[in-house]
N, C-alpha and C. Protein backbone atom coordinates (compact mmCIF):
# COMPACT_ATOMS: atom_id res chain seq x y z
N UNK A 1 0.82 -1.18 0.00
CA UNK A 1 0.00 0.00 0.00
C UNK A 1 0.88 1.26 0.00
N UNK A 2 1.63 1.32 0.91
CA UNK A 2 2.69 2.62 0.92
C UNK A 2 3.72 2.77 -0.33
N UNK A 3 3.98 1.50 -0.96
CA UNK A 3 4.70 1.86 -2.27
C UNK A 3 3.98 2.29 -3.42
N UNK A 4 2.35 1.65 -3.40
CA UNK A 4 1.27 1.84 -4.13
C UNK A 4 1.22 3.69 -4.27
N UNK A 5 1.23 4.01 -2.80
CA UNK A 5 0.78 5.44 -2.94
C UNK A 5 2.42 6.17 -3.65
N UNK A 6 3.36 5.99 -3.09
CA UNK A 6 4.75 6.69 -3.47
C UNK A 6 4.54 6.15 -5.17
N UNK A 7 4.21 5.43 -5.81
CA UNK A 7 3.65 5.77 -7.10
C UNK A 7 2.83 6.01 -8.14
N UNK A 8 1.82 6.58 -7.29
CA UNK A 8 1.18 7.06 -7.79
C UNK A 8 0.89 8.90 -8.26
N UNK A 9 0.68 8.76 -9.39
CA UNK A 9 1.00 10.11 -10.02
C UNK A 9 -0.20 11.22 -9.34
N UNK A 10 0.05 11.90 -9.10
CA UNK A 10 -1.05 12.99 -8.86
C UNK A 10 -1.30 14.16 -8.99
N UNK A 11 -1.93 14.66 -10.40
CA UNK A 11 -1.88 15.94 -10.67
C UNK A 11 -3.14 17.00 -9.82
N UNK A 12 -3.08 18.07 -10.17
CA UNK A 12 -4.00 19.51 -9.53
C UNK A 12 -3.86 20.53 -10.75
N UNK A 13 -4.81 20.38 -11.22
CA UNK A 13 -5.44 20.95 -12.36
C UNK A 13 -4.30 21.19 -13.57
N UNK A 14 -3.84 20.23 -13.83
CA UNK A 14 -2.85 19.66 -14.52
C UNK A 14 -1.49 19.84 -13.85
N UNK A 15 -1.24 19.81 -13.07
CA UNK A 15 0.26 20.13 -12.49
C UNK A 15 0.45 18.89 -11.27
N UNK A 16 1.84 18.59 -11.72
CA UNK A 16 2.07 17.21 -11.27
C UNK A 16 2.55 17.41 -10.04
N UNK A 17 1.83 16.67 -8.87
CA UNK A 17 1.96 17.80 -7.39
C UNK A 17 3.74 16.93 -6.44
N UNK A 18 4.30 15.92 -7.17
CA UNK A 18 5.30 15.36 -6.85
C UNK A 18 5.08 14.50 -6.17
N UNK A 19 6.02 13.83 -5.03
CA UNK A 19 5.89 12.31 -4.79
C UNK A 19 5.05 12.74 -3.39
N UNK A 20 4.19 11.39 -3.49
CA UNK A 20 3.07 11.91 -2.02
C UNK A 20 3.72 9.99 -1.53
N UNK A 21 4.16 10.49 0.12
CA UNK A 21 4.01 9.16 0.77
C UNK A 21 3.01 9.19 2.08
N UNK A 22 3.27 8.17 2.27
CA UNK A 22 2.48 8.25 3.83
C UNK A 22 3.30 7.01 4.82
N UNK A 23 2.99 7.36 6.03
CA UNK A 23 3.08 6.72 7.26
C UNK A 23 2.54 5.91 7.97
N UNK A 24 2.37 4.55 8.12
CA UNK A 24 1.47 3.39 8.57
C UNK A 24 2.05 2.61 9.91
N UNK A 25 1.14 3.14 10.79
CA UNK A 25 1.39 2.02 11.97
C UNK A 25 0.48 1.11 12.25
N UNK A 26 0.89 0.03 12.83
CA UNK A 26 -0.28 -1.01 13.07
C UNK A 26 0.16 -1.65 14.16
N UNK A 27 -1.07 -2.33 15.10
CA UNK A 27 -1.24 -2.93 16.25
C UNK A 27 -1.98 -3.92 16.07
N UNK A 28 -1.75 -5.24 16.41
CA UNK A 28 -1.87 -6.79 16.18
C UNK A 28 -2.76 -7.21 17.49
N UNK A 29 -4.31 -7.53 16.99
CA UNK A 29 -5.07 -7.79 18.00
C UNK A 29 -4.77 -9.54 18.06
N UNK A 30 -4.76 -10.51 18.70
CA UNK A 30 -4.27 -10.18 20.32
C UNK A 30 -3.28 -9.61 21.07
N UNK A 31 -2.03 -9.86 20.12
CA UNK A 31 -1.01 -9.71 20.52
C UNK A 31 -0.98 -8.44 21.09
N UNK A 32 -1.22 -7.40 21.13
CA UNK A 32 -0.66 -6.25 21.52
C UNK A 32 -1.95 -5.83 22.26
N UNK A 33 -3.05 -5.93 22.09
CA UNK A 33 -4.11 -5.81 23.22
C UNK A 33 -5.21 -6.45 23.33
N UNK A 34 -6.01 -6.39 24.15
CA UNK A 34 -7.37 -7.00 23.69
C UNK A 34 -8.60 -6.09 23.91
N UNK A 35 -8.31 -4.98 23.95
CA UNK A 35 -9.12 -4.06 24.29
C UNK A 35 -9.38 -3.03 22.65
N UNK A 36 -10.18 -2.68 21.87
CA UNK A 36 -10.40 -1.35 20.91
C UNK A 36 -9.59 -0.26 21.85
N UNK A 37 -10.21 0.04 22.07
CA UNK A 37 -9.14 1.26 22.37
C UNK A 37 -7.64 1.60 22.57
N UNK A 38 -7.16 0.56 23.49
CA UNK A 38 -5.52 0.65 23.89
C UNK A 38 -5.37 0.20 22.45
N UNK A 39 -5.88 -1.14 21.38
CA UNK A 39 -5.69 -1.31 20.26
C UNK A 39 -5.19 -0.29 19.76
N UNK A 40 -6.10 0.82 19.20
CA UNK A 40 -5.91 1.84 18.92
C UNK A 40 -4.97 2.96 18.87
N UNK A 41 -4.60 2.87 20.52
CA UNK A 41 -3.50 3.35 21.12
C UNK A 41 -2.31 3.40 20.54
N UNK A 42 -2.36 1.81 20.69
CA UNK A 42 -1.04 1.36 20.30
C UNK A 42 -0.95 1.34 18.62
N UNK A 43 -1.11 1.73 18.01
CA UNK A 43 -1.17 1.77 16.31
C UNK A 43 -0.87 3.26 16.48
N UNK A 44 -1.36 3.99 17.18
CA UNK A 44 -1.18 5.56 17.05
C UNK A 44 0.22 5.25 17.31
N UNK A 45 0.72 4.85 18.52
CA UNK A 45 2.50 5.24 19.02
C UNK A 45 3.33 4.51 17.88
N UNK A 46 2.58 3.30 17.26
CA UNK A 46 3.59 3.21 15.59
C UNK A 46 3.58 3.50 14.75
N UNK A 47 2.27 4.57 14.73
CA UNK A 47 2.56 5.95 13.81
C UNK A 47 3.01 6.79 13.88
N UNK A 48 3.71 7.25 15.24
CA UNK A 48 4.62 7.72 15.39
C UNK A 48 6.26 7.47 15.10
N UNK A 49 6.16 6.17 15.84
CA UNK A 49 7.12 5.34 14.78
C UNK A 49 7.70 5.83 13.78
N UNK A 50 6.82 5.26 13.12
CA UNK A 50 6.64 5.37 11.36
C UNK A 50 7.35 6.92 11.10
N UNK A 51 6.62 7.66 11.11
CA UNK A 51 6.94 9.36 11.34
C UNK A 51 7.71 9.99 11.41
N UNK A 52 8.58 9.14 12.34
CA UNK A 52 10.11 9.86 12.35
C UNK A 52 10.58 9.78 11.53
N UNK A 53 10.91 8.26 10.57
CA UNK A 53 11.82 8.34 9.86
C UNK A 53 10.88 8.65 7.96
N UNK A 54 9.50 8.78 8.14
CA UNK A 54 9.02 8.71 7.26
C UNK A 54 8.90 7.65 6.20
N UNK A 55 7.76 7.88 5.89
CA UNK A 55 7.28 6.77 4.36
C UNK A 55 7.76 5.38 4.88
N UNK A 56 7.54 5.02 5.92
CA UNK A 56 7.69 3.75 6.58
C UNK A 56 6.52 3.06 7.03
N UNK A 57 6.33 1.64 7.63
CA UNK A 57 5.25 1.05 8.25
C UNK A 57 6.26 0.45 9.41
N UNK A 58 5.98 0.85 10.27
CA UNK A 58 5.83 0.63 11.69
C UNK A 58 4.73 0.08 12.55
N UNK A 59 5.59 -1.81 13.33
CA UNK A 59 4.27 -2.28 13.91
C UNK A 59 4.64 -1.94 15.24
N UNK A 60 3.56 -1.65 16.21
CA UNK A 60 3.89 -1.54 17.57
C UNK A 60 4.64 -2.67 18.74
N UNK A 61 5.66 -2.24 19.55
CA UNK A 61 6.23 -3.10 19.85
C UNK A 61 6.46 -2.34 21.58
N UNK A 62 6.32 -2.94 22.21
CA UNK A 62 6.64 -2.61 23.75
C UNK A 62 7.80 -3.46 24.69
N UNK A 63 8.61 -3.04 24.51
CA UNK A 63 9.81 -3.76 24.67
C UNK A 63 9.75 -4.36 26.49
N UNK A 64 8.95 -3.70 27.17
CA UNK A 64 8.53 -4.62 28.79
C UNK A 64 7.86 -5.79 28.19
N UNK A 65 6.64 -6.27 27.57
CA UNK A 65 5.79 -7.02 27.07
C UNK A 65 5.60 -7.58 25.75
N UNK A 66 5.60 -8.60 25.75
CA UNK A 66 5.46 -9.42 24.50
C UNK A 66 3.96 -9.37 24.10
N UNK A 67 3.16 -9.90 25.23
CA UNK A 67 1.77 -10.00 25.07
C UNK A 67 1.08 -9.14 26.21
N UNK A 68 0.16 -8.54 25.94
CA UNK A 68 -0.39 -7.41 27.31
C UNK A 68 -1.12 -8.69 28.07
N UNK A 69 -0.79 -8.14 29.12
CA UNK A 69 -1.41 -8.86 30.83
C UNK A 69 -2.49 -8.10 30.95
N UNK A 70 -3.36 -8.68 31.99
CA UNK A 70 -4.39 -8.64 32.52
C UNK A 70 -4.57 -9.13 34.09
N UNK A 71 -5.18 -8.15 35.02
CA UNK A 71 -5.12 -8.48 36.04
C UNK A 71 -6.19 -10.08 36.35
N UNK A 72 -5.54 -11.06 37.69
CA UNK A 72 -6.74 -11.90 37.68
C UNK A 72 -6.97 -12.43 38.90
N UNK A 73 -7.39 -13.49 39.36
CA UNK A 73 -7.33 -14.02 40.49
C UNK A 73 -7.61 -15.34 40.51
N UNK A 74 -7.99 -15.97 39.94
CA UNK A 74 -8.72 -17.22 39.13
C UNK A 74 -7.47 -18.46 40.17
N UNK A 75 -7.90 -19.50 40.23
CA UNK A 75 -7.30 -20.66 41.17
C UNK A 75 -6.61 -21.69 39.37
N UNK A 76 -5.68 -21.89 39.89
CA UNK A 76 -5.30 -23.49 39.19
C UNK A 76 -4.49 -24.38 39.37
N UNK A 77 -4.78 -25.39 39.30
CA UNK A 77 -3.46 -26.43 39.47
C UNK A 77 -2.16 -26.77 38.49
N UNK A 78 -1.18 -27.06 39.32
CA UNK A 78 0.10 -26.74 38.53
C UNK A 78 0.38 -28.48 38.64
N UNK A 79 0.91 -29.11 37.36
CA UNK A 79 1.72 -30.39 37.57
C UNK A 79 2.92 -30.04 37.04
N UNK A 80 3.50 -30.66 37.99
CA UNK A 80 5.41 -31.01 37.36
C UNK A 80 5.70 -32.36 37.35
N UNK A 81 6.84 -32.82 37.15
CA UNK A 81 7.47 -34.10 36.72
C UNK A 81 7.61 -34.87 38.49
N UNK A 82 7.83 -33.59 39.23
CA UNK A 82 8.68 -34.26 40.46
C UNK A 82 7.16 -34.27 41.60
N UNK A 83 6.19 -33.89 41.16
CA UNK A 83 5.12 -33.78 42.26
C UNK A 83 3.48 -35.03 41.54
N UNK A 84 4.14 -35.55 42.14
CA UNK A 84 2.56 -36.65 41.68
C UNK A 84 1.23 -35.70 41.97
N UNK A 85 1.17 -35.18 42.98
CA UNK A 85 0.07 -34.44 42.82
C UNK A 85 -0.13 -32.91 42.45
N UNK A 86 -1.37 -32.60 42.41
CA UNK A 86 -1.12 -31.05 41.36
C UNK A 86 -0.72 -30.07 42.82
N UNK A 87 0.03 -28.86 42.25
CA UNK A 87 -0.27 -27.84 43.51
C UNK A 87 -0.97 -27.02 43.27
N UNK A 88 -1.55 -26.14 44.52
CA UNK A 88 -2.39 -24.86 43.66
C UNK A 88 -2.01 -23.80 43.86
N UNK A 89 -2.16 -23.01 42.36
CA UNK A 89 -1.90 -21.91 42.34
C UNK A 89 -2.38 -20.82 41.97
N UNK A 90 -2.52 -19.22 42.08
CA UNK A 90 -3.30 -18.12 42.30
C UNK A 90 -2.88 -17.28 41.10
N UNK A 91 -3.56 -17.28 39.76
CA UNK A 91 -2.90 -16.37 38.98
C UNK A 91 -3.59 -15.01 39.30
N UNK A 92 -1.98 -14.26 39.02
CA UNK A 92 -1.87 -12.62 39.25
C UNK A 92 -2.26 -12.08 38.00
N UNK A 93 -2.35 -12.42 37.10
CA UNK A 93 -2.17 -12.10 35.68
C UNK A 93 -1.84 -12.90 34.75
N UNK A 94 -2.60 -12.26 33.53
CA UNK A 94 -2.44 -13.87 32.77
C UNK A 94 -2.66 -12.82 31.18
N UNK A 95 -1.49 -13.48 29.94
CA UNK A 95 -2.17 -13.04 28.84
C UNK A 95 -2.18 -14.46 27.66
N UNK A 96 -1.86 -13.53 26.87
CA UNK A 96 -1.89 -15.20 25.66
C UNK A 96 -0.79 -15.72 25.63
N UNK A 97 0.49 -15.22 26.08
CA UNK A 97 1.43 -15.63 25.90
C UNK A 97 2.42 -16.12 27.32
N UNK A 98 1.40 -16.09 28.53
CA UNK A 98 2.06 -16.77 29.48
C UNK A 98 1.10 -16.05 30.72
N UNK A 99 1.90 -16.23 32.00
CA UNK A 99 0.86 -15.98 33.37
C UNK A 99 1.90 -15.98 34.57
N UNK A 100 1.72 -14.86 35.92
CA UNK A 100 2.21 -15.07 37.21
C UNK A 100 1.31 -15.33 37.70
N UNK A 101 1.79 -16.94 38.27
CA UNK A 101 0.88 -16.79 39.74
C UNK A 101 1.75 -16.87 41.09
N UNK A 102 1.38 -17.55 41.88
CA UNK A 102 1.42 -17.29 43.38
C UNK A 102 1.10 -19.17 43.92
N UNK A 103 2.15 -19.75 44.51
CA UNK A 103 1.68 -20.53 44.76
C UNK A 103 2.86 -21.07 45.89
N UNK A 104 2.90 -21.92 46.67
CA UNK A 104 3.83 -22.63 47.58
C UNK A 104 4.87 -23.45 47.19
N UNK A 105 4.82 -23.73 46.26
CA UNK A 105 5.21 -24.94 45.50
C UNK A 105 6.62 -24.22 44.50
N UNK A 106 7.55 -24.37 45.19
CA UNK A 106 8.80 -24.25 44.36
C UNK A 106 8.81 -24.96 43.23
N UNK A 107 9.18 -24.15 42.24
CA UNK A 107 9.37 -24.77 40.80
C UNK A 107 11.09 -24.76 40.31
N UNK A 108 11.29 -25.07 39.78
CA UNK A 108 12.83 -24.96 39.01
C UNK A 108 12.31 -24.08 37.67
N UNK A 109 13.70 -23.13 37.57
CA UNK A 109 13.66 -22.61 36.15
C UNK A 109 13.59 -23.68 34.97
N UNK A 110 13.28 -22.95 33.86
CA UNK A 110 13.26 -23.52 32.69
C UNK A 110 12.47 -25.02 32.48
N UNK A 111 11.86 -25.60 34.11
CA UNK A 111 10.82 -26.84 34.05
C UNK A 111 9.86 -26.59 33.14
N UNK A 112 8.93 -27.80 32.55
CA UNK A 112 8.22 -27.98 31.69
C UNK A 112 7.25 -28.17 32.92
N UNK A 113 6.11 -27.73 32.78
CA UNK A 113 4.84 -27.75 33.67
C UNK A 113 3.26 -27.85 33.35
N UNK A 114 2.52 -28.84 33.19
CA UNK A 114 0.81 -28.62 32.75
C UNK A 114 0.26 -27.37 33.84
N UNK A 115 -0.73 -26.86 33.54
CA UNK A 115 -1.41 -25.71 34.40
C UNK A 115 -2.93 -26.36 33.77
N UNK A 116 -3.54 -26.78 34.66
CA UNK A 116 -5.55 -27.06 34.57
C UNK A 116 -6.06 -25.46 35.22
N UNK A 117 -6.47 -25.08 34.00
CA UNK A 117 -6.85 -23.98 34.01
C UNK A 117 -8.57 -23.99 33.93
N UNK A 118 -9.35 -23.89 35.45
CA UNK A 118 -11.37 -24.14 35.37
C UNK A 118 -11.57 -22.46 35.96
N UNK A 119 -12.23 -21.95 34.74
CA UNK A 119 -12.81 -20.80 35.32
C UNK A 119 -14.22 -20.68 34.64
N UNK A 120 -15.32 -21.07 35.73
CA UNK A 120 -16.26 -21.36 35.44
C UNK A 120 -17.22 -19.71 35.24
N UNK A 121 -16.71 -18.71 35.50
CA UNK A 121 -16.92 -17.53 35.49
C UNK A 121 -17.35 -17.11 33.64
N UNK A 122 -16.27 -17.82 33.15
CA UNK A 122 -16.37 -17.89 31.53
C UNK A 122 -16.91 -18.99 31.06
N UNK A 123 -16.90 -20.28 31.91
CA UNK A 123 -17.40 -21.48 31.23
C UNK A 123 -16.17 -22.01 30.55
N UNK A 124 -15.16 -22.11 31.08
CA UNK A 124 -13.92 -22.64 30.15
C UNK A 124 -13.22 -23.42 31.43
N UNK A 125 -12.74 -24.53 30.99
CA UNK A 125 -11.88 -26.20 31.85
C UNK A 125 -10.95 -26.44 30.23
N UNK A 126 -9.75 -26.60 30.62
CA UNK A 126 -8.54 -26.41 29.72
C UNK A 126 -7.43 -26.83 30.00
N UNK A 127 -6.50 -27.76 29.88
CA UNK A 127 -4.84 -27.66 30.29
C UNK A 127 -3.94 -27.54 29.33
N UNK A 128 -3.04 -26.58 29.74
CA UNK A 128 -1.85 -25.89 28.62
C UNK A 128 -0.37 -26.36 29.52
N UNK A 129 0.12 -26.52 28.55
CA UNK A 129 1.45 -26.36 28.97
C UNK A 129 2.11 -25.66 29.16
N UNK A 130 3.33 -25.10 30.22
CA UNK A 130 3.90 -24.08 30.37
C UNK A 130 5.38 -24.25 30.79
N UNK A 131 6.27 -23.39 30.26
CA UNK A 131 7.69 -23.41 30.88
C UNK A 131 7.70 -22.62 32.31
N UNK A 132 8.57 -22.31 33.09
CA UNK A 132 9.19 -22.00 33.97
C UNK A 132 10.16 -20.60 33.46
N UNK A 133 9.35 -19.50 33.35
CA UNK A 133 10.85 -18.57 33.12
C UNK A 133 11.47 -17.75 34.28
N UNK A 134 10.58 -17.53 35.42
CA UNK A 134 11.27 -17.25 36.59
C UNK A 134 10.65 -17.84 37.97
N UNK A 135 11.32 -17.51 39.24
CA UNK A 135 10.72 -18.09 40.45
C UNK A 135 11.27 -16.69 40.99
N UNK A 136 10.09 -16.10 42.13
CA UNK A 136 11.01 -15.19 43.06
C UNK A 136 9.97 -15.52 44.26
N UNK A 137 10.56 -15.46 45.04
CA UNK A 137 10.39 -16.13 46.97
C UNK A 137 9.91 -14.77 47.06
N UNK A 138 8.47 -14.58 47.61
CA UNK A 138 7.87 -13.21 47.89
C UNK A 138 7.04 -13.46 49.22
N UNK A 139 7.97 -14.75 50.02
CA UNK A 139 8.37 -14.94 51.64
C UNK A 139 6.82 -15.52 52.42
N UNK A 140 6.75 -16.09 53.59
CA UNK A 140 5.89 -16.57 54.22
C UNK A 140 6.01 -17.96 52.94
N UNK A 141 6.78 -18.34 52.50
CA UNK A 141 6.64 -19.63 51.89
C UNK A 141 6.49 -19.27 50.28
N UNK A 142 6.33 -18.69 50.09
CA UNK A 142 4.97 -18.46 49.09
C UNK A 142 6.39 -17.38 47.68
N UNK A 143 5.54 -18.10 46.66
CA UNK A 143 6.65 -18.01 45.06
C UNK A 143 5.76 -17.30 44.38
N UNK A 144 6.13 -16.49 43.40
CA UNK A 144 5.87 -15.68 42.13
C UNK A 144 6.92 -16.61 40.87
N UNK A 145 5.81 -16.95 40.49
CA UNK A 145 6.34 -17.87 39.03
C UNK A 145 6.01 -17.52 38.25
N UNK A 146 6.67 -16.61 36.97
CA UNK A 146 6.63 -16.21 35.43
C UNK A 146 6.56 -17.26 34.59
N UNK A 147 5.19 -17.63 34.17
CA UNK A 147 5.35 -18.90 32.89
C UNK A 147 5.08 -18.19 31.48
N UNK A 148 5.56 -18.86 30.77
CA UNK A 148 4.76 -18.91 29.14
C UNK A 148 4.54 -20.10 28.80
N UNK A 149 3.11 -19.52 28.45
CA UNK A 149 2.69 -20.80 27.81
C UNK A 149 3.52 -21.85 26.35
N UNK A 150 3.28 -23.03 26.81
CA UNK A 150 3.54 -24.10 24.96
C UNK A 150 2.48 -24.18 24.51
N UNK A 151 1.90 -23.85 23.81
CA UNK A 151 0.50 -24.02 22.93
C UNK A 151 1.13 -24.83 22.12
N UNK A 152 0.08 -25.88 22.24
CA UNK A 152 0.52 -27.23 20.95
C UNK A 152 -1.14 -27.43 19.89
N UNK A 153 -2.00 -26.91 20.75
CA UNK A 153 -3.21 -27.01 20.19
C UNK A 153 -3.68 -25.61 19.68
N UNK A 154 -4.66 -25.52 18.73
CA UNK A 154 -5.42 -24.66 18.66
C UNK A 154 -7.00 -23.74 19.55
N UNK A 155 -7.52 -25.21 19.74
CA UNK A 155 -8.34 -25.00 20.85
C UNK A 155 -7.96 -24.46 22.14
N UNK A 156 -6.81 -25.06 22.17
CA UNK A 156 -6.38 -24.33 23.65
C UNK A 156 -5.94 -22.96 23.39
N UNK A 157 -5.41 -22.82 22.61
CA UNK A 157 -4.95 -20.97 22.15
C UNK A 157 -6.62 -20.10 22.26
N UNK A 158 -7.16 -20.66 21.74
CA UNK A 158 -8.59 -19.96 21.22
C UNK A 158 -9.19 -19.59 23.15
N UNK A 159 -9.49 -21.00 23.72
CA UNK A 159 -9.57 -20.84 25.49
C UNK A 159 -9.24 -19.68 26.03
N UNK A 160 -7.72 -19.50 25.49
CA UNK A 160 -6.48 -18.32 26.39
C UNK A 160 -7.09 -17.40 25.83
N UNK A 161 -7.46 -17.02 24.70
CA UNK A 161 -7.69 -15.70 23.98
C UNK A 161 -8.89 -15.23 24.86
N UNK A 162 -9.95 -16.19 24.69
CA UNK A 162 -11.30 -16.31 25.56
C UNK A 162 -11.15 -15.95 26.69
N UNK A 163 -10.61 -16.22 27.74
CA UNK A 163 -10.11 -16.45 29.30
C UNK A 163 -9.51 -14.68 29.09
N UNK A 164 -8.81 -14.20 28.38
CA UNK A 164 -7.88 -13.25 28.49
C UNK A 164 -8.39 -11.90 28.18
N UNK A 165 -9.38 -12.55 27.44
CA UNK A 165 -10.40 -11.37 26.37
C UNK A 165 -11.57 -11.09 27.47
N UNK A 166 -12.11 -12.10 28.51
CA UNK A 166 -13.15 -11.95 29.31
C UNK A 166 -12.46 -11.31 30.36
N UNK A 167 -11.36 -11.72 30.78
CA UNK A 167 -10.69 -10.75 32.22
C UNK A 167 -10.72 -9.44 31.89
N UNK A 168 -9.90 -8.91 30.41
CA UNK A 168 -9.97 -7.81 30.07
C UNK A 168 -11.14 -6.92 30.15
N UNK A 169 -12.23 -7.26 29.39
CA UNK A 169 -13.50 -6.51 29.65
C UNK A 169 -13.55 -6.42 30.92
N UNK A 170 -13.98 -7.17 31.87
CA UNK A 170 -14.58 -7.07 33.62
C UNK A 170 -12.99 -5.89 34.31
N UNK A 171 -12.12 -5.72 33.46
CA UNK A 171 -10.81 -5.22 34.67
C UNK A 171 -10.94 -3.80 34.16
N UNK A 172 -11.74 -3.37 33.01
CA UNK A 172 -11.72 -1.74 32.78
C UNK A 172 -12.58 -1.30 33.48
């Protein structure tokens, strides 16, 4: 589209008005929000982007976040390799691309982990897989664990979007 316009000719009452470009930012629903508006938002700041250096397309990128979070509180059980039974845990936040929760249950970095995710609030029972990208001891026993999700399925991606897309609405 932007090379479309840089060639296209455009006269004013016969006079050839020279090269016309333009500036395109864009923001990637889920990925970058799940809300219209911050959507929005965020396409404006990569049109800014764009802007500086001109006649460019610029997609929005937030270098804290991969995928926008959402506040939550929702219960789930965590399995690992070394615990026959599940533990439970309290997500803080959750987007499409991973979740902190809160739970007792020391994890190891970089572990491979199922999460049974029932939030009957939406009508959704689900288990995803998840890595381990951090642990921090936030004391009285009790861990803050950074996962991202492994999506191996589609259905289960569609769940997260669902789950992520319903927190969002109820948290504005």
């Amino acid at each position: 589209m932007r090379r479309a316009v840089e060639n296209t000719q455009i006269a004013y009452n016969g006079v050839l008005l020279g090269k016309l470009t333009i500036s395109i930012g864009v923001a990637e629903y889920p990925r970058d929000s799940l809300n219209l508006d911050e959507l929005i938002q965020c396409a404006d700041k990569a049109l800014y982007m764009a802007k500086k250096d001109r006649n460019k397309v610029a997609s929005y990128w937030d270098p804290q976040r991969r995928y926008p979070r959402v506040p939550s509180d929702f219960l789930t059980s965590i399995w690992d390799d070394d615990n026959g039974a599940p533990a439970l845990g309290k997500a803080k936040n959750i987007s499409t691309g991973g979740m902190l929760c809160e739970t007792s249950h020391r994890l190891s970095t970089s572990s491979r982990i199922k999460l049974s995710i029932d939030n009957p609030r939406f009508n959704l029972k689900f288990t995803v897989g998840a890595k381990v990208e951090r642990v921090h001891e936030i004391g009285n026993g009790l861990f803050h664990v950074g996962l991202s999700f492994i999506l191996s399925q589609e259905d289960v991606e569609s769940q997260l979007i669902d789950l992520v897309a319903g927190l969002s609405s109820t948290s504005h």
